[in-house]
C-alpha atoms as a PDB file:
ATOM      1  CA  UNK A   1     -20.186  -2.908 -25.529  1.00  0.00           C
ATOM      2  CA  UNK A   2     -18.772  -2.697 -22.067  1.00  0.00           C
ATOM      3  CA  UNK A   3     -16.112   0.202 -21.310  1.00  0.00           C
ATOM      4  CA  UNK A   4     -13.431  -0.223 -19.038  1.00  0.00           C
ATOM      5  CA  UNK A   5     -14.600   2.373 -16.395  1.00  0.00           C
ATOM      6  CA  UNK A   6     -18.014  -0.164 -16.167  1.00  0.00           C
ATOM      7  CA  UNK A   7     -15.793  -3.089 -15.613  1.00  0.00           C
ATOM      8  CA  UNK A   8     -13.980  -1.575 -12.723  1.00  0.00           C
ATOM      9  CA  UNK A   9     -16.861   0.370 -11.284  1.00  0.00           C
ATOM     10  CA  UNK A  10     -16.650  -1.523  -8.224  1.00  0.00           C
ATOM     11  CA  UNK A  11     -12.914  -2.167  -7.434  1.00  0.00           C
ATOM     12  CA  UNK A  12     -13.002  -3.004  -3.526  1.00  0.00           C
ATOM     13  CA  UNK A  13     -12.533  -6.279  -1.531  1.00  0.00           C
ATOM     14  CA  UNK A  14     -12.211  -7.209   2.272  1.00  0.00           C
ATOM     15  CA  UNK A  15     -10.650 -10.089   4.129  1.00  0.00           C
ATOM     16  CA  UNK A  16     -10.359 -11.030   7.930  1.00  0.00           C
ATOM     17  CA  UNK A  17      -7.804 -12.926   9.310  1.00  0.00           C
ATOM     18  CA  UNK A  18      -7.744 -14.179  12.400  1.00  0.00           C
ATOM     19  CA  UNK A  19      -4.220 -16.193  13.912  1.00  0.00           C
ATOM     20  CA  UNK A  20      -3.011 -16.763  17.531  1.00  0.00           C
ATOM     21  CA  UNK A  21      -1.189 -13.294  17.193  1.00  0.00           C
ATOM     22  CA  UNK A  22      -3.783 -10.867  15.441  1.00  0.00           C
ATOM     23  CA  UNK A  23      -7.579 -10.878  14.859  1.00  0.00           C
ATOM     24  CA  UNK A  24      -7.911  -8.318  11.734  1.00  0.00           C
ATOM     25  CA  UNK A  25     -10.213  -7.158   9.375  1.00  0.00           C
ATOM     26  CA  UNK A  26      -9.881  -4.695   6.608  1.00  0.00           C
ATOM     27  CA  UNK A  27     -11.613  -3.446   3.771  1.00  0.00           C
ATOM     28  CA  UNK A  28     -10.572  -1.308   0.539  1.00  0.00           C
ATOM     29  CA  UNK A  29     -11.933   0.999  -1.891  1.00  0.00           C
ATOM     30  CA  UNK A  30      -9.145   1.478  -4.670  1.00  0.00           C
ATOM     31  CA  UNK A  31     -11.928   3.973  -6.295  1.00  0.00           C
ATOM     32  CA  UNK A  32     -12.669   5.814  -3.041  1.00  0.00           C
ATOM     33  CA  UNK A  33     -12.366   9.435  -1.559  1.00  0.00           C
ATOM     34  CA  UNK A  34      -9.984   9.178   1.131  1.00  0.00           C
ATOM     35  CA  UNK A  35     -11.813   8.078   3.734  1.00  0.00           C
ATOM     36  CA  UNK A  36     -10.005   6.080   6.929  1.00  0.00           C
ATOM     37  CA  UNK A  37     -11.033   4.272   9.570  1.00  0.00           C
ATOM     38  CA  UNK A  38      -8.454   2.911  11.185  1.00  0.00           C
ATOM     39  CA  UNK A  39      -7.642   1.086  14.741  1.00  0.00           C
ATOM     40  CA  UNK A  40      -4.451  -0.584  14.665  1.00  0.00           C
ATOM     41  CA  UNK A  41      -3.168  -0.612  18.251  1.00  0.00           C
ATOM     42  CA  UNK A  42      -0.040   0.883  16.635  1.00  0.00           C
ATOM     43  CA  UNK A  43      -0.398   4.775  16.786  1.00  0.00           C
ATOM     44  CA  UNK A  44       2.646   5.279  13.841  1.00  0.00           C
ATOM     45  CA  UNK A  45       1.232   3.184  11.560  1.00  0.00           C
ATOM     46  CA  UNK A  46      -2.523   4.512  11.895  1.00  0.00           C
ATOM     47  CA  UNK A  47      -0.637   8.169  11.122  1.00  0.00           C
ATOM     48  CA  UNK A  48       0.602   6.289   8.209  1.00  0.00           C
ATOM     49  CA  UNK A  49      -1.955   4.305   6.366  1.00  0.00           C
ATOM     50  CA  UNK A  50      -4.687   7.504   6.796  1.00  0.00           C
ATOM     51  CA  UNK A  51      -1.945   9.277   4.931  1.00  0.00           C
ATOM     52  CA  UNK A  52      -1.697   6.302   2.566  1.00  0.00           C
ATOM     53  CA  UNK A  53      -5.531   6.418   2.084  1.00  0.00           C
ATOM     54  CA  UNK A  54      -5.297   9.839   1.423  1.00  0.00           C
ATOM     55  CA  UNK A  55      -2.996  10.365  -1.055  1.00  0.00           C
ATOM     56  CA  UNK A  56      -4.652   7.651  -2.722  1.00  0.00           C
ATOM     57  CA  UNK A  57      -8.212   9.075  -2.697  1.00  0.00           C
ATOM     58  CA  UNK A  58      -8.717   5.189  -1.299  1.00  0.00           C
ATOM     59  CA  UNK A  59     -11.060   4.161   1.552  1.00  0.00           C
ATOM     60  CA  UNK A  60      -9.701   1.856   4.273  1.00  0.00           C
ATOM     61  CA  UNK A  61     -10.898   0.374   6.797  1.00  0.00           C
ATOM     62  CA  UNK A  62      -9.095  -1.499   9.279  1.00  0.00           C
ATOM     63  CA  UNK A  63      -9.764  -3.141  12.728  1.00  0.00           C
ATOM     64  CA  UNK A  64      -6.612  -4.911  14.067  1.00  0.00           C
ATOM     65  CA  UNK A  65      -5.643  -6.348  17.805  1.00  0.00           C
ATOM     66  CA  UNK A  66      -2.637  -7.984  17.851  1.00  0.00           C
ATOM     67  CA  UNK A  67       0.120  -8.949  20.475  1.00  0.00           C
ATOM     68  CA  UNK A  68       1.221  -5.636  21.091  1.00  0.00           C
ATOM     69  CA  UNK A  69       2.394  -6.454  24.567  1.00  0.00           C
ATOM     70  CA  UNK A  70       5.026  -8.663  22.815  1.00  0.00           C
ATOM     71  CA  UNK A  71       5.909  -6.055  19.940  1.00  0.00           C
ATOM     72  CA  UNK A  72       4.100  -4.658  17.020  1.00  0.00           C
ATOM     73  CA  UNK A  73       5.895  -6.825  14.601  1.00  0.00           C
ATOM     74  CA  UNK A  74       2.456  -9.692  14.160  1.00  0.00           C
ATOM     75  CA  UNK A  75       0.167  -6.566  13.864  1.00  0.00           C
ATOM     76  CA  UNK A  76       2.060  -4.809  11.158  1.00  0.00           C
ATOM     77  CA  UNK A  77       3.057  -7.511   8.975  1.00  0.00           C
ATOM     78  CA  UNK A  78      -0.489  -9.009   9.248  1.00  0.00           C
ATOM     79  CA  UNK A  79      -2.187  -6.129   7.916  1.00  0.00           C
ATOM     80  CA  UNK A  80       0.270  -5.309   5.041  1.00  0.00           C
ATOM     81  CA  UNK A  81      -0.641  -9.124   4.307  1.00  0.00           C
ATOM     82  CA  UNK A  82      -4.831  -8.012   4.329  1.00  0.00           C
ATOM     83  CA  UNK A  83      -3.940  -4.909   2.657  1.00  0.00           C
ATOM     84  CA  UNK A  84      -1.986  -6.836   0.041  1.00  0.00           C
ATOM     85  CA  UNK A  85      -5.009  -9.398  -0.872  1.00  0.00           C
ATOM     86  CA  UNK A  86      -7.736  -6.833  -1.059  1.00  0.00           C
ATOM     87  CA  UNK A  87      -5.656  -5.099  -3.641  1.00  0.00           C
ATOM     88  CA  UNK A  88      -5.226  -7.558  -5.407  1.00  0.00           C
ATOM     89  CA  UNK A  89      -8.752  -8.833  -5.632  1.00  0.00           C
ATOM     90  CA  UNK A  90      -9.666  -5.207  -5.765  1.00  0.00           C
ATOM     91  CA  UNK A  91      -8.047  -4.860  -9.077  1.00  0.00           C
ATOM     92  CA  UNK A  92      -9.596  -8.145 -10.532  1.00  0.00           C
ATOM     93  CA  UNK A  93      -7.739  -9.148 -13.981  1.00  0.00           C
ATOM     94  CA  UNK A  94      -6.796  -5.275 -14.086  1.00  0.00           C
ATOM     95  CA  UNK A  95      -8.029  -4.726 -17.407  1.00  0.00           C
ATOM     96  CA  UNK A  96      -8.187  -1.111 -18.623  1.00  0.00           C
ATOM     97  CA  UNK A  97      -5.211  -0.031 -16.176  1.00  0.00           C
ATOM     98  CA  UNK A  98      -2.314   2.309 -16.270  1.00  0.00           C
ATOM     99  CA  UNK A  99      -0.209  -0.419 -14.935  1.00  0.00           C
ATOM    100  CA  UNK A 100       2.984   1.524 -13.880  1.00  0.00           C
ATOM    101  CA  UNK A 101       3.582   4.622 -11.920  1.00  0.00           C
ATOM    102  CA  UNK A 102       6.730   6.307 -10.671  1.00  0.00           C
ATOM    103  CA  UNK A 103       6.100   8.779  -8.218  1.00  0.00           C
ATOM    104  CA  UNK A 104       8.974  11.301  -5.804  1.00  0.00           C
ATOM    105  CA  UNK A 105       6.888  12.735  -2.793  1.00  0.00           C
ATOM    106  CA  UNK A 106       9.011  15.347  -0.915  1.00  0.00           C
ATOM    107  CA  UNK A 107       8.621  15.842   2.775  1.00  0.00           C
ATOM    108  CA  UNK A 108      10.570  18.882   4.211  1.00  0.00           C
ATOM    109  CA  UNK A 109      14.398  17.769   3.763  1.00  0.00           C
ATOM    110  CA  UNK A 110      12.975  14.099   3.063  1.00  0.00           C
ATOM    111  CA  UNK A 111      12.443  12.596  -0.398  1.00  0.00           C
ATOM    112  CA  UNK A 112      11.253   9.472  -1.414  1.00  0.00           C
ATOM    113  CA  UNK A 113      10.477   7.540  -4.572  1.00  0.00           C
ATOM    114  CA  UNK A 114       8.271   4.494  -5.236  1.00  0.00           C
ATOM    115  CA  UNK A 115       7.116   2.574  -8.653  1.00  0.00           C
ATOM    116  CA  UNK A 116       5.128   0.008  -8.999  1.00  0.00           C
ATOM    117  CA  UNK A 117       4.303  -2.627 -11.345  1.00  0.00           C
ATOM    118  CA  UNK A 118       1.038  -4.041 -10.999  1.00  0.00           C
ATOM    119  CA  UNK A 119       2.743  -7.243 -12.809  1.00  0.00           C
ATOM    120  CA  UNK A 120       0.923 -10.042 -11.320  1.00  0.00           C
ATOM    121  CA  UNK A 121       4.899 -11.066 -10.191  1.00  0.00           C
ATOM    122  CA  UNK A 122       5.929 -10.115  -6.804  1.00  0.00           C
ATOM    123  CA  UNK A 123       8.880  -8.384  -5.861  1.00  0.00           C
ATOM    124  CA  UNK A 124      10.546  -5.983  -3.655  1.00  0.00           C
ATOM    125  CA  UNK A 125      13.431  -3.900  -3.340  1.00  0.00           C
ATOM    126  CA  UNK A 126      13.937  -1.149  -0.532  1.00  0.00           C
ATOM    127  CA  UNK A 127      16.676   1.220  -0.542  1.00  0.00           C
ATOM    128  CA  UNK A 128      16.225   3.525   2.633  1.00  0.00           C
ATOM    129  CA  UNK A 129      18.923   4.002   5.075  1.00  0.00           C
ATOM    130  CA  UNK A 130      17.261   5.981   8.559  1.00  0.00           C
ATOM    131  CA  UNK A 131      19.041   8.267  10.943  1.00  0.00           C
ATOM    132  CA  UNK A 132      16.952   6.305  14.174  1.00  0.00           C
ATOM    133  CA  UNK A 133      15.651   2.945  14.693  1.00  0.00           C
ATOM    134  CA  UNK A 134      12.689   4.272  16.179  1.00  0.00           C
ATOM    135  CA  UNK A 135       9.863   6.284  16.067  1.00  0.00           C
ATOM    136  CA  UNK A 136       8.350   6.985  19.628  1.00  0.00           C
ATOM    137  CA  UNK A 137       7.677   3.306  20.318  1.00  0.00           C
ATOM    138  CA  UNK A 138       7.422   2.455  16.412  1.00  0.00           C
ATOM    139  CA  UNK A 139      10.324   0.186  15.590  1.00  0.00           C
ATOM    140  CA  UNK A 140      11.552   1.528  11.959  1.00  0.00           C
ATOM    141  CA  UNK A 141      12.394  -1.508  10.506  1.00  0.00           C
ATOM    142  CA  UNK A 142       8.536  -2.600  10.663  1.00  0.00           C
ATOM    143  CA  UNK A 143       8.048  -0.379   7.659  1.00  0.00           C
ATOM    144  CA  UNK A 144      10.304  -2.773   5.096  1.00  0.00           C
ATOM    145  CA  UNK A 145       8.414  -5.336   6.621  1.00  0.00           C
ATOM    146  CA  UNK A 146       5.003  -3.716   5.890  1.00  0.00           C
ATOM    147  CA  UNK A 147       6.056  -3.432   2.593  1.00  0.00           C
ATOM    148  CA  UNK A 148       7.301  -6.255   1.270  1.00  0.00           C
ATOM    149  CA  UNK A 149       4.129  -8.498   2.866  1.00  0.00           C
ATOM    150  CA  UNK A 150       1.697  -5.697   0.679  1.00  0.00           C
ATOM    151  CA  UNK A 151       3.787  -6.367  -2.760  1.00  0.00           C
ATOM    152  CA  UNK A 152       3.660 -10.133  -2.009  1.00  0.00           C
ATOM    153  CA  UNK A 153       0.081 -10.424  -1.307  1.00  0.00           C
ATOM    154  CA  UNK A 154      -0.749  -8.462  -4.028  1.00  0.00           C
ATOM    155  CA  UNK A 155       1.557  -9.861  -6.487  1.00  0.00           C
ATOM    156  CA  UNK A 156       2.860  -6.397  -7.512  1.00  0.00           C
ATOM    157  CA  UNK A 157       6.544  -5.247  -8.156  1.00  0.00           C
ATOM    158  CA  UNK A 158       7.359  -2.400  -5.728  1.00  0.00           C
ATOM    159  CA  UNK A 159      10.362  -0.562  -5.409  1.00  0.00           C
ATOM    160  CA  UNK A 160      11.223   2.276  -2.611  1.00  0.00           C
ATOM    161  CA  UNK A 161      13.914   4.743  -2.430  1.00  0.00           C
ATOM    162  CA  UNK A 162      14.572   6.907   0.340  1.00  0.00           C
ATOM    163  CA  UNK A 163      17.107   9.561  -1.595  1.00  0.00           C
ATOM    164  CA  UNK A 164      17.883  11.470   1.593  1.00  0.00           C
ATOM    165  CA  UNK A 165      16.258  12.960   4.573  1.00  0.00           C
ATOM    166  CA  UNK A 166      17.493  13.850   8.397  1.00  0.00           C
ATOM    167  CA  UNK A 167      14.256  13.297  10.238  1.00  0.00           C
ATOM    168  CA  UNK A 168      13.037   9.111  10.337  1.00  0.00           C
ATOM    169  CA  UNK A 169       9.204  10.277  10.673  1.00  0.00           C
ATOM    170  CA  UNK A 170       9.409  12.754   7.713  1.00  0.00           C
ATOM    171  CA  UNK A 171      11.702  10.129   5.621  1.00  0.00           C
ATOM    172  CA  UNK A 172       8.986   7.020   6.628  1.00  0.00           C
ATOM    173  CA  UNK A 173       5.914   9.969   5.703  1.00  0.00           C
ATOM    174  CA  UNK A 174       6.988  10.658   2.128  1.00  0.00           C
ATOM    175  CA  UNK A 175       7.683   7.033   2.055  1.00  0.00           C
ATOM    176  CA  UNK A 176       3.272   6.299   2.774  1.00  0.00           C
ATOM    177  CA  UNK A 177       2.590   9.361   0.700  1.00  0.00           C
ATOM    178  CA  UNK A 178       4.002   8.341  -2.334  1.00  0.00           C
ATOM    179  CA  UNK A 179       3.050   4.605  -2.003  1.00  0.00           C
ATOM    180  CA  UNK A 180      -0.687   6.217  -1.701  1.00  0.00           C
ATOM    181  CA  UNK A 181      -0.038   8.221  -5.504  1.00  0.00           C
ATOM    182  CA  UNK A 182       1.885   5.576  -6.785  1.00  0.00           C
ATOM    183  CA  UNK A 183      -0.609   2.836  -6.317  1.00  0.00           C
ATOM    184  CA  UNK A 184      -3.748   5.399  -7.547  1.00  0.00           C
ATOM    185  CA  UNK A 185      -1.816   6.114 -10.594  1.00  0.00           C
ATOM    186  CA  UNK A 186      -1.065   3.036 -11.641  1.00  0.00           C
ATOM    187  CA  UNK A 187      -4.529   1.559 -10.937  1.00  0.00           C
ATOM    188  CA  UNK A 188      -6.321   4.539 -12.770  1.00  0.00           C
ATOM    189  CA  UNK A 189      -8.119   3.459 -15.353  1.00  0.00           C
ATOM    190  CA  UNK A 190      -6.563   4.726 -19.293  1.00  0.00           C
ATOM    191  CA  UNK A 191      -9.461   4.919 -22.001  1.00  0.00           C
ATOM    192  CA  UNK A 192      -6.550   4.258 -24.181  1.00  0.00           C
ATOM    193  CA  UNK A 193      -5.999   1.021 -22.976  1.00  0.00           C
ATOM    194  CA  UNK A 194      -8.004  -1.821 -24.352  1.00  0.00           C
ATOM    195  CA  UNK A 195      -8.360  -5.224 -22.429  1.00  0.00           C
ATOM    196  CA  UNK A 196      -5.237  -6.189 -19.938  1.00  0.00           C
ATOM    197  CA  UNK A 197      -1.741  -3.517 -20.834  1.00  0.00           C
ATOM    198  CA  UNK A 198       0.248  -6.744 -21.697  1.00  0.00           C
ATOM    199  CA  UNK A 199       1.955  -8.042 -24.626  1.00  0.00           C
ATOM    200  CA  UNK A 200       0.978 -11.025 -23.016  1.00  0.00           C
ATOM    201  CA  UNK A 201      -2.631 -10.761 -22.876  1.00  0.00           C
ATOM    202  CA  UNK A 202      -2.859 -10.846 -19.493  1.00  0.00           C
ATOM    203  CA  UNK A 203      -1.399 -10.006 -15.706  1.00  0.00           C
END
């Protein structure tokens, strides 16, 4: 009989895209060991997905050139979109999975909150208000739009709460830290579980 944990040994995917704004290509390891590679042309959000990949115990891989001369809005959005669909390929028909995870990651005077549900129905919801609207050059509202183009593409429910913080780059840091936990819990496989966690049947 097949366990779960041989089902899911190999739980990675990768996927270029290539558009008149951003010539990407990425590659994911849900079952990794933290491992990033990562040239974005966007400094901020390199500092963010290796903590992302870290906290994860993931490996990514990403080479991305974008517009950047124009902003960094094509570059980020487009690889939240690639991160997105290897995820979701990555977890296959998710059988054997935890499913759900709620996880607070505290950063100094910053806190922040995200749960997921790997539901196979996207949807997003962001609570986080920011004392600046930068970053060094990083333009803070980039990060909602990261995150709602990951849950879409990967047909997951995501929610994010920013509770409180004073400093933008420690608020946005818990913010990658905890998406990092909350998607390794939730795609950690449960010997409990047998077949797909839905009264359904499947996701």
């Amino acid at each position: 009989m097949t366990t779960n944990q041989e089902q899911t040994r190999e739980r990675s995917a990768s996927v270029s895209r290539k558009t008149n704004e951003t010539d990407i290509k990425l590659s994911f390891s849900i079952d990794g060991s933290g491992q990033a590679n990562l040239q974005t042309d966007v400094p901020f959000l390199d500092h963010m997905l290796d903590l992302f990949t870290k906290h994860g115990q993931f490996d990514l891989t990403v080479d991305a050139h974008g517009d950047i001369e124009i902003d960094d809005h094509h570059t980020v959005e487009d690889i939240g979109i690639c991160l997105g669909q290897c995820l979701r390929e990555a977890l296959g028909d998710k059988r054997g999975i935890k499913r759900y995870a709620s996880v607070f990651v505290p950063m100094d005077e910053a806190l922040a909150q995200v749960v997921i549900d790997c539901s196979n129905r996207p949807h997003f919801e962001y609570r986080a208000e920011y004392p600046s609207s930068r970053v060094g050059s990083f333009d803070v509202e980039l990060v909602q739009e990261f995150l709602w183009k990951l849950a879409l593409e990967a047909r997951v429910t995501l929610h994010v709460i920013v509770h409180y913080g004073q400093n933008t780059h420690h608020m946005i840091e818990a913010v990658f830290k905890a998406l990092g936990r909350a998607i390794d819990e939730a795609t950690s496989i449960d010997p409990r579980v047998s077949g797909v966690p839905s009264t359904k049947g499947v996701l």
